[in-house]
PDB file of N, CA and C in Angstrom:
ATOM      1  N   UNK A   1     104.497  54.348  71.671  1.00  0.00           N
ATOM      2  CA  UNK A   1     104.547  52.970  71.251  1.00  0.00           C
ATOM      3  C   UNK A   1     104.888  52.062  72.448  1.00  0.00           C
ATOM      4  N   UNK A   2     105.912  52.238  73.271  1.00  0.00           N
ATOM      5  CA  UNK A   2     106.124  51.669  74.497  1.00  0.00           C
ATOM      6  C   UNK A   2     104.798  51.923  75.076  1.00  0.00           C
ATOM      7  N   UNK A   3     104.540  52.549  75.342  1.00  0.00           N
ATOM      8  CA  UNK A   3     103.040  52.850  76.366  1.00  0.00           C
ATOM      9  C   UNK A   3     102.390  51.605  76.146  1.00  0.00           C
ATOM     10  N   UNK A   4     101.823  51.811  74.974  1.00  0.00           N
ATOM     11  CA  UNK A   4     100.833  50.560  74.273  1.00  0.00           C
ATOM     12  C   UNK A   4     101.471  49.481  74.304  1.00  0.00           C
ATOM     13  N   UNK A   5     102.453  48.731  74.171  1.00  0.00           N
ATOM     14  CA  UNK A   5     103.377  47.870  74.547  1.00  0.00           C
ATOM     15  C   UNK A   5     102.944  46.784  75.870  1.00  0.00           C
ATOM     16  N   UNK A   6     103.350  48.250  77.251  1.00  0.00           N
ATOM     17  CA  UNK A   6     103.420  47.698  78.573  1.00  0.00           C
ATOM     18  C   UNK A   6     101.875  47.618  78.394  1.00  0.00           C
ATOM     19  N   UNK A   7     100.948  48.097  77.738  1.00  0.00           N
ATOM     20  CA  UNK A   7      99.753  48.301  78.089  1.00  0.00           C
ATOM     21  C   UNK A   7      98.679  47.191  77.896  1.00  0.00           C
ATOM     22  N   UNK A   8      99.457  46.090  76.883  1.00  0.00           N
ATOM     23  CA  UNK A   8      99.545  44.944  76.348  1.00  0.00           C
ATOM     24  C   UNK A   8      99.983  43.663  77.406  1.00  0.00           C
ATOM     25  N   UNK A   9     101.160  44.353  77.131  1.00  0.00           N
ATOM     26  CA  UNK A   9     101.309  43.373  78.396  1.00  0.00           C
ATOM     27  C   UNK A   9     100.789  43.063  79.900  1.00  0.00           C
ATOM     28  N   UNK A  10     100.339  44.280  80.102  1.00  0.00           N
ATOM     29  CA  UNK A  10     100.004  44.424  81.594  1.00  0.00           C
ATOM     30  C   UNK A  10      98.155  43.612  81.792  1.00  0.00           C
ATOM     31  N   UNK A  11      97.944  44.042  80.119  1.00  0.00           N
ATOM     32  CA  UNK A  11      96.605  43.124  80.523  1.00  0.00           C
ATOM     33  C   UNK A  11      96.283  41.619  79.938  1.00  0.00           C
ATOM     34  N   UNK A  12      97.380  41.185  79.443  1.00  0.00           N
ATOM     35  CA  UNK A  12      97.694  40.124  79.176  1.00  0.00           C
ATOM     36  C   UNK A  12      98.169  39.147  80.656  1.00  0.00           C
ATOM     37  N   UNK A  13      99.098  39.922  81.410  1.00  0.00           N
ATOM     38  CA  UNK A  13      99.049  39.065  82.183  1.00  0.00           C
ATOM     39  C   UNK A  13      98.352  38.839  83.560  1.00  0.00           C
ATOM     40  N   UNK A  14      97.172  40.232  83.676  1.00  0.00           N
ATOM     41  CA  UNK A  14      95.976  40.272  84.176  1.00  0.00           C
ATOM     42  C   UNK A  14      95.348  38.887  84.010  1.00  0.00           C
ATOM     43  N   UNK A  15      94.881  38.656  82.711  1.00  0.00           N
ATOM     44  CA  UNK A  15      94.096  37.957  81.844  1.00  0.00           C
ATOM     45  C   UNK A  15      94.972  36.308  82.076  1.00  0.00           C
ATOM     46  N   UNK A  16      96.178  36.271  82.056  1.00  0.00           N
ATOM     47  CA  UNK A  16      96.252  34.728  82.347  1.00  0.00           C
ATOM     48  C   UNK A  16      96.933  34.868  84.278  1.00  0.00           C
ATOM     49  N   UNK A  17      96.597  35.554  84.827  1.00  0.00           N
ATOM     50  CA  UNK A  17      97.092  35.789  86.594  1.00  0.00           C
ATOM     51  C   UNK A  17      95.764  34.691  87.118  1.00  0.00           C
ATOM     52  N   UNK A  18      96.209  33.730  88.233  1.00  0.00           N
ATOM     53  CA  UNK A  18      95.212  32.946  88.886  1.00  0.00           C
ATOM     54  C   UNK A  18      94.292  33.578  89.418  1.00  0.00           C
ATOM     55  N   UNK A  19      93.305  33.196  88.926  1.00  0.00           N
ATOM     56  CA  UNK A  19      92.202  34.142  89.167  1.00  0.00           C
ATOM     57  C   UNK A  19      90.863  33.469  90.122  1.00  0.00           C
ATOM     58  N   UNK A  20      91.570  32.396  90.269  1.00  0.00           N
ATOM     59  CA  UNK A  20      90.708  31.439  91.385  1.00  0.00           C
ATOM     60  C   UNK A  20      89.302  30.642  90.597  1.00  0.00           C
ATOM     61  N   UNK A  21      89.386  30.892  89.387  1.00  0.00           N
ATOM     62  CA  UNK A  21      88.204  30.135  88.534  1.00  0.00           C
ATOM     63  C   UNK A  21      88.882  28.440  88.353  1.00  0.00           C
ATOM     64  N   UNK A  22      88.109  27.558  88.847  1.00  0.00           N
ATOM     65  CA  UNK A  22      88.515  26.428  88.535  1.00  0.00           C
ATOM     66  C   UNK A  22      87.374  25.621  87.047  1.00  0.00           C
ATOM     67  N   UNK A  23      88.089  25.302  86.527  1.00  0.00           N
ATOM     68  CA  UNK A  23      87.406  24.609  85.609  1.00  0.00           C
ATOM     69  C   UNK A  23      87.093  22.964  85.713  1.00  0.00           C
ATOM     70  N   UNK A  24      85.809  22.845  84.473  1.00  0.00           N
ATOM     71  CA  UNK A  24      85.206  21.476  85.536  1.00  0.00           C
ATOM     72  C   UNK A  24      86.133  20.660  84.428  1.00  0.00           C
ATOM     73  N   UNK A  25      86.269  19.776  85.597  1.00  0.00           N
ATOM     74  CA  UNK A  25      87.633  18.452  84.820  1.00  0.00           C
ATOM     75  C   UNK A  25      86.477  17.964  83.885  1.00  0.00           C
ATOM     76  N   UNK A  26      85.347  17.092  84.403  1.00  0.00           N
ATOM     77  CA  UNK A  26      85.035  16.490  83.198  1.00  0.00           C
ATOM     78  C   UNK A  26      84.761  17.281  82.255  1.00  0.00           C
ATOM     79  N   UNK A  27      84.462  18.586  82.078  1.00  0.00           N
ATOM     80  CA  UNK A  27      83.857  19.338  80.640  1.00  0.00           C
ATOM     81  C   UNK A  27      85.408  19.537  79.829  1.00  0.00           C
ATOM     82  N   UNK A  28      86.800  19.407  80.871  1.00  0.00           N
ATOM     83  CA  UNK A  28      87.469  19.521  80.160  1.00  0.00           C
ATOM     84  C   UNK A  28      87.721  18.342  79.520  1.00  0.00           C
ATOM     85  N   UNK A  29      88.113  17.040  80.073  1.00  0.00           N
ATOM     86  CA  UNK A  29      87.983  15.626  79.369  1.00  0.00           C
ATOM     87  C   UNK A  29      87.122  15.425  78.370  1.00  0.00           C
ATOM     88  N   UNK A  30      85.697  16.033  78.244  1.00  0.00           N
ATOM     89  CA  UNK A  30      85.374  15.516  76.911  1.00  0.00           C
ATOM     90  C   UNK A  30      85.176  16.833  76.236  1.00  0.00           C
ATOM     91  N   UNK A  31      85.820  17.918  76.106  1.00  0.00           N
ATOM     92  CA  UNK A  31      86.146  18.691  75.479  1.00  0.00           C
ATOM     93  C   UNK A  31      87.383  18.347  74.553  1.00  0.00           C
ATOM     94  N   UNK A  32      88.571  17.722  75.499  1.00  0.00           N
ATOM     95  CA  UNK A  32      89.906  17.620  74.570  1.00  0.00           C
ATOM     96  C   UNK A  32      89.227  15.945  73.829  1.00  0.00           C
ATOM     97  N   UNK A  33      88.507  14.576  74.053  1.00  0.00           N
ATOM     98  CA  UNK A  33      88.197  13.741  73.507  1.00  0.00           C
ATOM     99  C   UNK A  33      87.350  14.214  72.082  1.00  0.00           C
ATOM    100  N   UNK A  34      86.641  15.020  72.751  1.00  0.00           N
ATOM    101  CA  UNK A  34      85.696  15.241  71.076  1.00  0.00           C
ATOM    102  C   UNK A  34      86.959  16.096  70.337  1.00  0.00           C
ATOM    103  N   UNK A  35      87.406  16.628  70.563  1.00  0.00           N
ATOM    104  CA  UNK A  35      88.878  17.713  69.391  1.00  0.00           C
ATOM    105  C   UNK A  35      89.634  16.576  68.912  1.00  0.00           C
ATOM    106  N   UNK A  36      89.937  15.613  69.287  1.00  0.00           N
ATOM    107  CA  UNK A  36      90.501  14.725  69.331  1.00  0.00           C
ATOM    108  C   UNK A  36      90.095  13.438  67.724  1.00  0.00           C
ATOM    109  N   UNK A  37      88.632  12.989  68.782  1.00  0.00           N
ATOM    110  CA  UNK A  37      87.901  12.488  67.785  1.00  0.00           C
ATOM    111  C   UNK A  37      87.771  13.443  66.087  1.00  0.00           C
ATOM    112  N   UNK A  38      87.619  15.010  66.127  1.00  0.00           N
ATOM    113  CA  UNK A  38      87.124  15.763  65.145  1.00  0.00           C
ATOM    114  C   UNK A  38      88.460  15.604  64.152  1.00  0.00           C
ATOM    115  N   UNK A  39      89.914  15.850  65.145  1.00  0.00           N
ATOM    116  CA  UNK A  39      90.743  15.497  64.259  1.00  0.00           C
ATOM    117  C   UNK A  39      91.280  14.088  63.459  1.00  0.00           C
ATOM    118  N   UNK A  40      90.850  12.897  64.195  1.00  0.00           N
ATOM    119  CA  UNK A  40      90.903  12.137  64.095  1.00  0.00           C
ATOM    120  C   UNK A  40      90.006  11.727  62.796  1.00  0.00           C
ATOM    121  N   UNK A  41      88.526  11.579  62.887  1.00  0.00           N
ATOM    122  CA  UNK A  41      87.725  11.084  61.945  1.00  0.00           C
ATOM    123  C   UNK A  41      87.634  12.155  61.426  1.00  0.00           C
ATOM    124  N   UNK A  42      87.439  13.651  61.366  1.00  0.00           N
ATOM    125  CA  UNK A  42      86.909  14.253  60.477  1.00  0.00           C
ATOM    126  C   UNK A  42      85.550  14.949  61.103  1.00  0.00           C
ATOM    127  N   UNK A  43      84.795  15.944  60.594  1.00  0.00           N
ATOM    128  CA  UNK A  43      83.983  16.570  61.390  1.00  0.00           C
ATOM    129  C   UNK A  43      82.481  16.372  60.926  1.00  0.00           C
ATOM    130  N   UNK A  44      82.378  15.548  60.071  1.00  0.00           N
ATOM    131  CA  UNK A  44      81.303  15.121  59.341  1.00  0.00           C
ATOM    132  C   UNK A  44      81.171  13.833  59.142  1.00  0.00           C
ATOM    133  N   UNK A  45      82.257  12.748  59.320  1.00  0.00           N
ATOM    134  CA  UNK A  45      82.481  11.513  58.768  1.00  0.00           C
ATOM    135  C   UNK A  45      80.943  10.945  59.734  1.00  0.00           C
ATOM    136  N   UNK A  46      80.858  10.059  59.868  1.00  0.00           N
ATOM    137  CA  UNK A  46      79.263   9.042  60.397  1.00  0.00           C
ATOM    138  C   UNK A  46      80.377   8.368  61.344  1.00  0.00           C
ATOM    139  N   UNK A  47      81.764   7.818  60.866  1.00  0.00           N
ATOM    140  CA  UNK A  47      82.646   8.046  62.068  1.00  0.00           C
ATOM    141  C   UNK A  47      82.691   8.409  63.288  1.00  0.00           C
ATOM    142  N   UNK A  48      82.964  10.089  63.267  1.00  0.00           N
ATOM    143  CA  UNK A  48      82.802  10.921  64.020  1.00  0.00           C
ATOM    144  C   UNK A  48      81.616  11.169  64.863  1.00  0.00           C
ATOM    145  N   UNK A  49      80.744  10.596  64.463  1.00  0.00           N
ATOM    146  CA  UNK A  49      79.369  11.298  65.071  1.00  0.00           C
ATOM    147  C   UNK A  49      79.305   9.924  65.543  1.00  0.00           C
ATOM    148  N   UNK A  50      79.358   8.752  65.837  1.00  0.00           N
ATOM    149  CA  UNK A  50      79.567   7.343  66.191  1.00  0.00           C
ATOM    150  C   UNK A  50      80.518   8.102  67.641  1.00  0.00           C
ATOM    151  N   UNK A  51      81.770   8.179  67.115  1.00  0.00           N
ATOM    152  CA  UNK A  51      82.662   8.534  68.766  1.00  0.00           C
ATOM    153  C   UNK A  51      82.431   9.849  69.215  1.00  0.00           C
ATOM    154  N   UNK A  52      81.658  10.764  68.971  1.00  0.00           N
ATOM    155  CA  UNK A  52      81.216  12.153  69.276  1.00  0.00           C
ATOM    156  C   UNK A  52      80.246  11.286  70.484  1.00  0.00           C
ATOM    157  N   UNK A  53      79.085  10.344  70.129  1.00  0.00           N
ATOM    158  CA  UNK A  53      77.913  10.647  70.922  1.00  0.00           C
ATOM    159  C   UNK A  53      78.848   9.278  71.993  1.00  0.00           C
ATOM    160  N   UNK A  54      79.736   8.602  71.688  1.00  0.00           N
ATOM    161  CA  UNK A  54      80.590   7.665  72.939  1.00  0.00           C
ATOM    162  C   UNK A  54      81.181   8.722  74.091  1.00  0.00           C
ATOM    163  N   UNK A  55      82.142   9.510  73.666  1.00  0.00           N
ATOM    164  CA  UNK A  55      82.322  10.487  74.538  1.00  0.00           C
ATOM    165  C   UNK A  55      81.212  11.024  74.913  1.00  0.00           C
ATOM    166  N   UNK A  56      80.480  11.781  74.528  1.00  0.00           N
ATOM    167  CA  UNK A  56      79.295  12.339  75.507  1.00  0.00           C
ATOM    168  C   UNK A  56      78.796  11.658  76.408  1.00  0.00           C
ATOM    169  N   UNK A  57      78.495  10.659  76.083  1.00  0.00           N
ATOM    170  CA  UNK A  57      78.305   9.037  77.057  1.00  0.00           C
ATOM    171  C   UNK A  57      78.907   9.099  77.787  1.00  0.00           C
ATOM    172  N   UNK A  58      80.174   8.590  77.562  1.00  0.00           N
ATOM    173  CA  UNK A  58      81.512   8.153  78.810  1.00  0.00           C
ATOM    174  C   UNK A  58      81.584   9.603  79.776  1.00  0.00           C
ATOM    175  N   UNK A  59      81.149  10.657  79.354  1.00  0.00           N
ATOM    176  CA  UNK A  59      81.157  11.837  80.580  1.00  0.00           C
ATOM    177  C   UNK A  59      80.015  12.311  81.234  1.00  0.00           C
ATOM    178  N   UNK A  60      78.757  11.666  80.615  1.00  0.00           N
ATOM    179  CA  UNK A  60      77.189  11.791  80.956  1.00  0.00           C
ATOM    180  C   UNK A  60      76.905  13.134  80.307  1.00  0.00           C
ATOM    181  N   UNK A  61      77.181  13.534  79.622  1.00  0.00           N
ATOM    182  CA  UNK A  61      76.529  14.779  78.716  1.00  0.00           C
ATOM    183  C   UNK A  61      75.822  14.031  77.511  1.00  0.00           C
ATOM    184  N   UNK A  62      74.683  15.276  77.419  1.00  0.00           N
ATOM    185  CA  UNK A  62      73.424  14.797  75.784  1.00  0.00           C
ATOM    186  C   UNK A  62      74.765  15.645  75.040  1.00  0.00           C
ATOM    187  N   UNK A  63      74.007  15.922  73.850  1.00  0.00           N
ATOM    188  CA  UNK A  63      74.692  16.915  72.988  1.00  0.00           C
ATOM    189  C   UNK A  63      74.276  18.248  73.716  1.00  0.00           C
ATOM    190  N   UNK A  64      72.802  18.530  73.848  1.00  0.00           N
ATOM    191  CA  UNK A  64      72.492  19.865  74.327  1.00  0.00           C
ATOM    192  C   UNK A  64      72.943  20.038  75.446  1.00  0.00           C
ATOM    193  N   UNK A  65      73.498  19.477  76.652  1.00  0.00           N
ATOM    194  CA  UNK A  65      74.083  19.484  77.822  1.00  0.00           C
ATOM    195  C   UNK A  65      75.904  19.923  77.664  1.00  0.00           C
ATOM    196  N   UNK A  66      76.079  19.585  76.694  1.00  0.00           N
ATOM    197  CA  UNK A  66      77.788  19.391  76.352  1.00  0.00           C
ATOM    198  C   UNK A  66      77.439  21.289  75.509  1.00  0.00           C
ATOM    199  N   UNK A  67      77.091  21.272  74.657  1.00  0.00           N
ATOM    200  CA  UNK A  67      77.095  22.681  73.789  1.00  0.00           C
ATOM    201  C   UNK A  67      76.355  23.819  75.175  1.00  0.00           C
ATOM    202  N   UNK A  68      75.585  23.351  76.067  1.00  0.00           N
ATOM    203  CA  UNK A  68      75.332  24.532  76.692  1.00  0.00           C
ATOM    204  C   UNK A  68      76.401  24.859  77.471  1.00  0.00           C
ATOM    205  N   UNK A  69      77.165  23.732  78.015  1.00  0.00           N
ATOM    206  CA  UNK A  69      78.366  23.948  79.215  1.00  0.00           C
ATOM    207  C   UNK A  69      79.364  24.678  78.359  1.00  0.00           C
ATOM    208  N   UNK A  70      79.580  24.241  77.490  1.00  0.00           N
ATOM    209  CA  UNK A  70      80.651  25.388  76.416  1.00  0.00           C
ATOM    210  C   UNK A  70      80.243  26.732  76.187  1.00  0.00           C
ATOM    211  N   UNK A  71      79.067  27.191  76.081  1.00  0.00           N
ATOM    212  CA  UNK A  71      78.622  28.121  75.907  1.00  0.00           C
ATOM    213  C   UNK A  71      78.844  29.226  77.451  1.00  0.00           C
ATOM    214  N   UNK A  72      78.408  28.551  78.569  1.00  0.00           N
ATOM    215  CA  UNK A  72      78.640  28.908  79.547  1.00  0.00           C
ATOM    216  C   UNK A  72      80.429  29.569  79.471  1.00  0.00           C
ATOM    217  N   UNK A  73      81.152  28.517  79.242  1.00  0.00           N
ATOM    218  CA  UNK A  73      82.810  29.100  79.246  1.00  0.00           C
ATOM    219  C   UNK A  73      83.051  29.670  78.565  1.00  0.00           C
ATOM    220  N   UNK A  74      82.212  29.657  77.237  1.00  0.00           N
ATOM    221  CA  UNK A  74      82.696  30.559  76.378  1.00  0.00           C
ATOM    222  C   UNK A  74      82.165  32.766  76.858  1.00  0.00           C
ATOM    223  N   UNK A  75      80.917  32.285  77.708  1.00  0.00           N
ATOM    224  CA  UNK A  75      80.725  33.593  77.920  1.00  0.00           C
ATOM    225  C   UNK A  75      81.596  34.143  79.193  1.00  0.00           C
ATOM    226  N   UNK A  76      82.268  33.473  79.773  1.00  0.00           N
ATOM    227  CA  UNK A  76      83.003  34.492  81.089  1.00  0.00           C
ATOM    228  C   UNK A  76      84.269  34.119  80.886  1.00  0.00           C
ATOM    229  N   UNK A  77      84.878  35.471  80.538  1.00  0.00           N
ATOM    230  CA  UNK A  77      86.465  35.624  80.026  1.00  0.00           C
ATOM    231  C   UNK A  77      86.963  34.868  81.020  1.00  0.00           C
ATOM    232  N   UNK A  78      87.398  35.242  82.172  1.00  0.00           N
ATOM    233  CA  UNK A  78      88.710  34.494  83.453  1.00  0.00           C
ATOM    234  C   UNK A  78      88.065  33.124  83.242  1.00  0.00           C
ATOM    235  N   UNK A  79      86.879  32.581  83.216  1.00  0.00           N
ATOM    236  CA  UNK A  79      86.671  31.244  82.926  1.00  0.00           C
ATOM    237  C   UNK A  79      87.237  30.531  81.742  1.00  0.00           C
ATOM    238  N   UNK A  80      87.110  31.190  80.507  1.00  0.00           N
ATOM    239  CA  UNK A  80      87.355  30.791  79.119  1.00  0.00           C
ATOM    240  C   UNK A  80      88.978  30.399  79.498  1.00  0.00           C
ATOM    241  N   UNK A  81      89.951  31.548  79.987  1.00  0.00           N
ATOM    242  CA  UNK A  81      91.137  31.488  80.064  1.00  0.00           C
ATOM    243  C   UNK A  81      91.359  30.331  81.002  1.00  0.00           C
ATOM    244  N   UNK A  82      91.250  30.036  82.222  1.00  0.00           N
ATOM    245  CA  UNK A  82      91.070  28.853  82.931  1.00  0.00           C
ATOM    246  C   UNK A  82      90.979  27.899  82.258  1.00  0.00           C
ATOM    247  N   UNK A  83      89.849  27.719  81.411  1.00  0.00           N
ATOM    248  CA  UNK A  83      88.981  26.556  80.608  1.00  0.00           C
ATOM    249  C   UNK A  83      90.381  26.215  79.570  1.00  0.00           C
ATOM    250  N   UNK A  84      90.965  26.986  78.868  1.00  0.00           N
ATOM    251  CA  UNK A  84      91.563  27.081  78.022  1.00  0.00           C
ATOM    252  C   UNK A  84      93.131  26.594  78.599  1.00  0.00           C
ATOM    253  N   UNK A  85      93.623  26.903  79.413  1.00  0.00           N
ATOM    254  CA  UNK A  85      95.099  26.648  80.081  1.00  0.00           C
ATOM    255  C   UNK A  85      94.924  24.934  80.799  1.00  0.00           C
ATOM    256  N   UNK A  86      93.421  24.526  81.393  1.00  0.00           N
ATOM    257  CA  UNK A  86      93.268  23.293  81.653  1.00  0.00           C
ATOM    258  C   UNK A  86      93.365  22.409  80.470  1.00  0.00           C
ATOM    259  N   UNK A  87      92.792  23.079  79.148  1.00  0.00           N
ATOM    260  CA  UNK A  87      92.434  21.892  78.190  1.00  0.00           C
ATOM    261  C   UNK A  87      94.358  21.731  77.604  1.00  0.00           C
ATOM    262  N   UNK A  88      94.714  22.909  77.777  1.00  0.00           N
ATOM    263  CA  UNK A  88      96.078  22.700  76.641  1.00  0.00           C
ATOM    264  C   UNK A  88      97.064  21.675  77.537  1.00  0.00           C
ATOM    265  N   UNK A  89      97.102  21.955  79.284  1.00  0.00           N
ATOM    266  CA  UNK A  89      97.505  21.080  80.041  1.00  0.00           C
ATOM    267  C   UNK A  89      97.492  19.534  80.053  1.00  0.00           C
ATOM    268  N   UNK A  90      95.885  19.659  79.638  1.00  0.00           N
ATOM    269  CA  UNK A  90      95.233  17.945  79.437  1.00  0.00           C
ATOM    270  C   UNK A  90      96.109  16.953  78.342  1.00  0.00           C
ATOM    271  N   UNK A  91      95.901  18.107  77.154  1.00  0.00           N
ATOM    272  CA  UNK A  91      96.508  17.859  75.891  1.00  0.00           C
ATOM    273  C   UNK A  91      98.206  17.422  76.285  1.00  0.00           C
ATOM    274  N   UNK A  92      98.887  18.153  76.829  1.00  0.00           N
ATOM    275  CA  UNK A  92     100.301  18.103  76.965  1.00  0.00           C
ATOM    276  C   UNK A  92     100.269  17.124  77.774  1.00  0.00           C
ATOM    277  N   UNK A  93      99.659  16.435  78.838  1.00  0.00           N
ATOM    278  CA  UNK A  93     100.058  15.266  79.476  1.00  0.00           C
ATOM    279  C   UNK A  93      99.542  14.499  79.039  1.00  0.00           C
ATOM    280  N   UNK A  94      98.464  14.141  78.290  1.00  0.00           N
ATOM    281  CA  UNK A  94      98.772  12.933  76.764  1.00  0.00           C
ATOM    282  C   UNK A  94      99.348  12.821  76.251  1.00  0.00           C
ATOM    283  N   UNK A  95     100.264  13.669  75.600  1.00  0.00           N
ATOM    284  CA  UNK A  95     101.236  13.913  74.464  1.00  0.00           C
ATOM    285  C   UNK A  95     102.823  13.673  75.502  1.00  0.00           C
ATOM    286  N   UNK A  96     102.913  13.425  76.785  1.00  0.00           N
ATOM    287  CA  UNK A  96     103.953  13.290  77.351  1.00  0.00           C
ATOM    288  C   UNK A  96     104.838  14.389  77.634  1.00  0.00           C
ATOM    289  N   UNK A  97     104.251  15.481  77.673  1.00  0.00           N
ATOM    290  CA  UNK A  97     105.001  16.942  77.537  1.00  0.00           C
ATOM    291  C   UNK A  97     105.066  17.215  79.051  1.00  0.00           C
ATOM    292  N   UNK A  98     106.409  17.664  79.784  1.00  0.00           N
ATOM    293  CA  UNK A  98     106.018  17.607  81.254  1.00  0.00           C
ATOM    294  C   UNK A  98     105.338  18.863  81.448  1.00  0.00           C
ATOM    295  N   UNK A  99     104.392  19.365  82.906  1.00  0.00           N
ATOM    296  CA  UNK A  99     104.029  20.795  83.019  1.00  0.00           C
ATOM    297  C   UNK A  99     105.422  21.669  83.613  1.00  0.00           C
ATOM    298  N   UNK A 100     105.053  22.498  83.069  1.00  0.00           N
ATOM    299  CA  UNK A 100     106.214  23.593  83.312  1.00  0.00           C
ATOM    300  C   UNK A 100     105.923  23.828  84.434  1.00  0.00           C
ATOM    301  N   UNK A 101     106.926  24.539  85.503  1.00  0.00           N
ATOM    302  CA  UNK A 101     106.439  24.663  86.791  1.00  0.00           C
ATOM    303  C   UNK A 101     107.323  26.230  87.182  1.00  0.00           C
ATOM    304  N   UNK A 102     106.691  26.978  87.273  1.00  0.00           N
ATOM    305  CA  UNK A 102     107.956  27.776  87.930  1.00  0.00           C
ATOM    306  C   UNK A 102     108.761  27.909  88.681  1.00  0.00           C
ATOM    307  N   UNK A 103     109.667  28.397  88.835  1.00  0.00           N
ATOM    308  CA  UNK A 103     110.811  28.507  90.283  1.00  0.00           C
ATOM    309  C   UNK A 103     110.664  29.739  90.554  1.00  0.00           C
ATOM    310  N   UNK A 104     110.970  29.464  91.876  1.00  0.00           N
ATOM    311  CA  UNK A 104     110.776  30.468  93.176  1.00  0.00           C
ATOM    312  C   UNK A 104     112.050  31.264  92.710  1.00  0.00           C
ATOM    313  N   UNK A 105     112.172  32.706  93.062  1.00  0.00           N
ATOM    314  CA  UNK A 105     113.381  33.029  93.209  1.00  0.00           C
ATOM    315  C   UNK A 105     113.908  32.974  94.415  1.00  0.00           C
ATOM    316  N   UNK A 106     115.135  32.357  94.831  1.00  0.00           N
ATOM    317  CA  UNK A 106     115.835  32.291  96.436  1.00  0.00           C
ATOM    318  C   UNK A 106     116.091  33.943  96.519  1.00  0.00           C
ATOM    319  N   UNK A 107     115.942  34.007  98.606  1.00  0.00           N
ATOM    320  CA  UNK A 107     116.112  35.572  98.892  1.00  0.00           C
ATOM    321  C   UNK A 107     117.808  35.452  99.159  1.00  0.00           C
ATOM    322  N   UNK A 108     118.023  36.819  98.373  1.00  0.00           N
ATOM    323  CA  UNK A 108     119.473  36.786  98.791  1.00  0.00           C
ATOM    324  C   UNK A 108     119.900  38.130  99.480  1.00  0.00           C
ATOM    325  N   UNK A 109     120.295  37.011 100.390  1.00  0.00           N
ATOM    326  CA  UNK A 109     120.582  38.540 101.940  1.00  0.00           C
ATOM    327  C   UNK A 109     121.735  38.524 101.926  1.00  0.00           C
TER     328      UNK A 109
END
């Protein structure tokens, strides 16, 4: 049971370790605007599909340009995870949440 445990863990933090994939700011900006909008109006409202195709606008994506770039992140894991730690970041500094930052440990001689 421990085995499987560390075994968990070890590829968990494989899976979020910098992995040098940068994600594209604007796909993340109107990624967190349209989630935004969906929660906002609703995912069907005439609303929604009014500020769905503004954001696509304001970032120069069609619809088929915006769903293929997602598709792209959605197929390469270290990207998705990247893609995914940028958007929740985005989210938290709207929401006023500071980024966490780690500390160094000091060497003690």
């Amino acid at each position: 049971m421990r085995f499987a445990f560390l075994c968990v863990v070890a590829l968990a933090f494989c899976a979020c370790s910098e992995s040098g994939t940068k994600p594209d700011e604007r796909l993340v900006a109107a990624f967190v605007e349209m989630r935004v909008a969906e929660q906002n109006f609703g995912g069907e409202s005439p609303s929604a599909r009014l500020i769905r195709q503004d954001v696509l606008k304001k970032y120069g994506y069609t619809r088929e340009e915006f769903i293929k770039a997602c598709d792209k992140v959605l197929d390469d894991e270290r990207g998705w995870v990247a893609f995914q730690t940028a958007v929740s970041e985005r989210i938290d500094s709207l929401l006023g949440i500071p980024k966490v930052v780690p500390q160094q440990k000091k060497d003690k001689k």
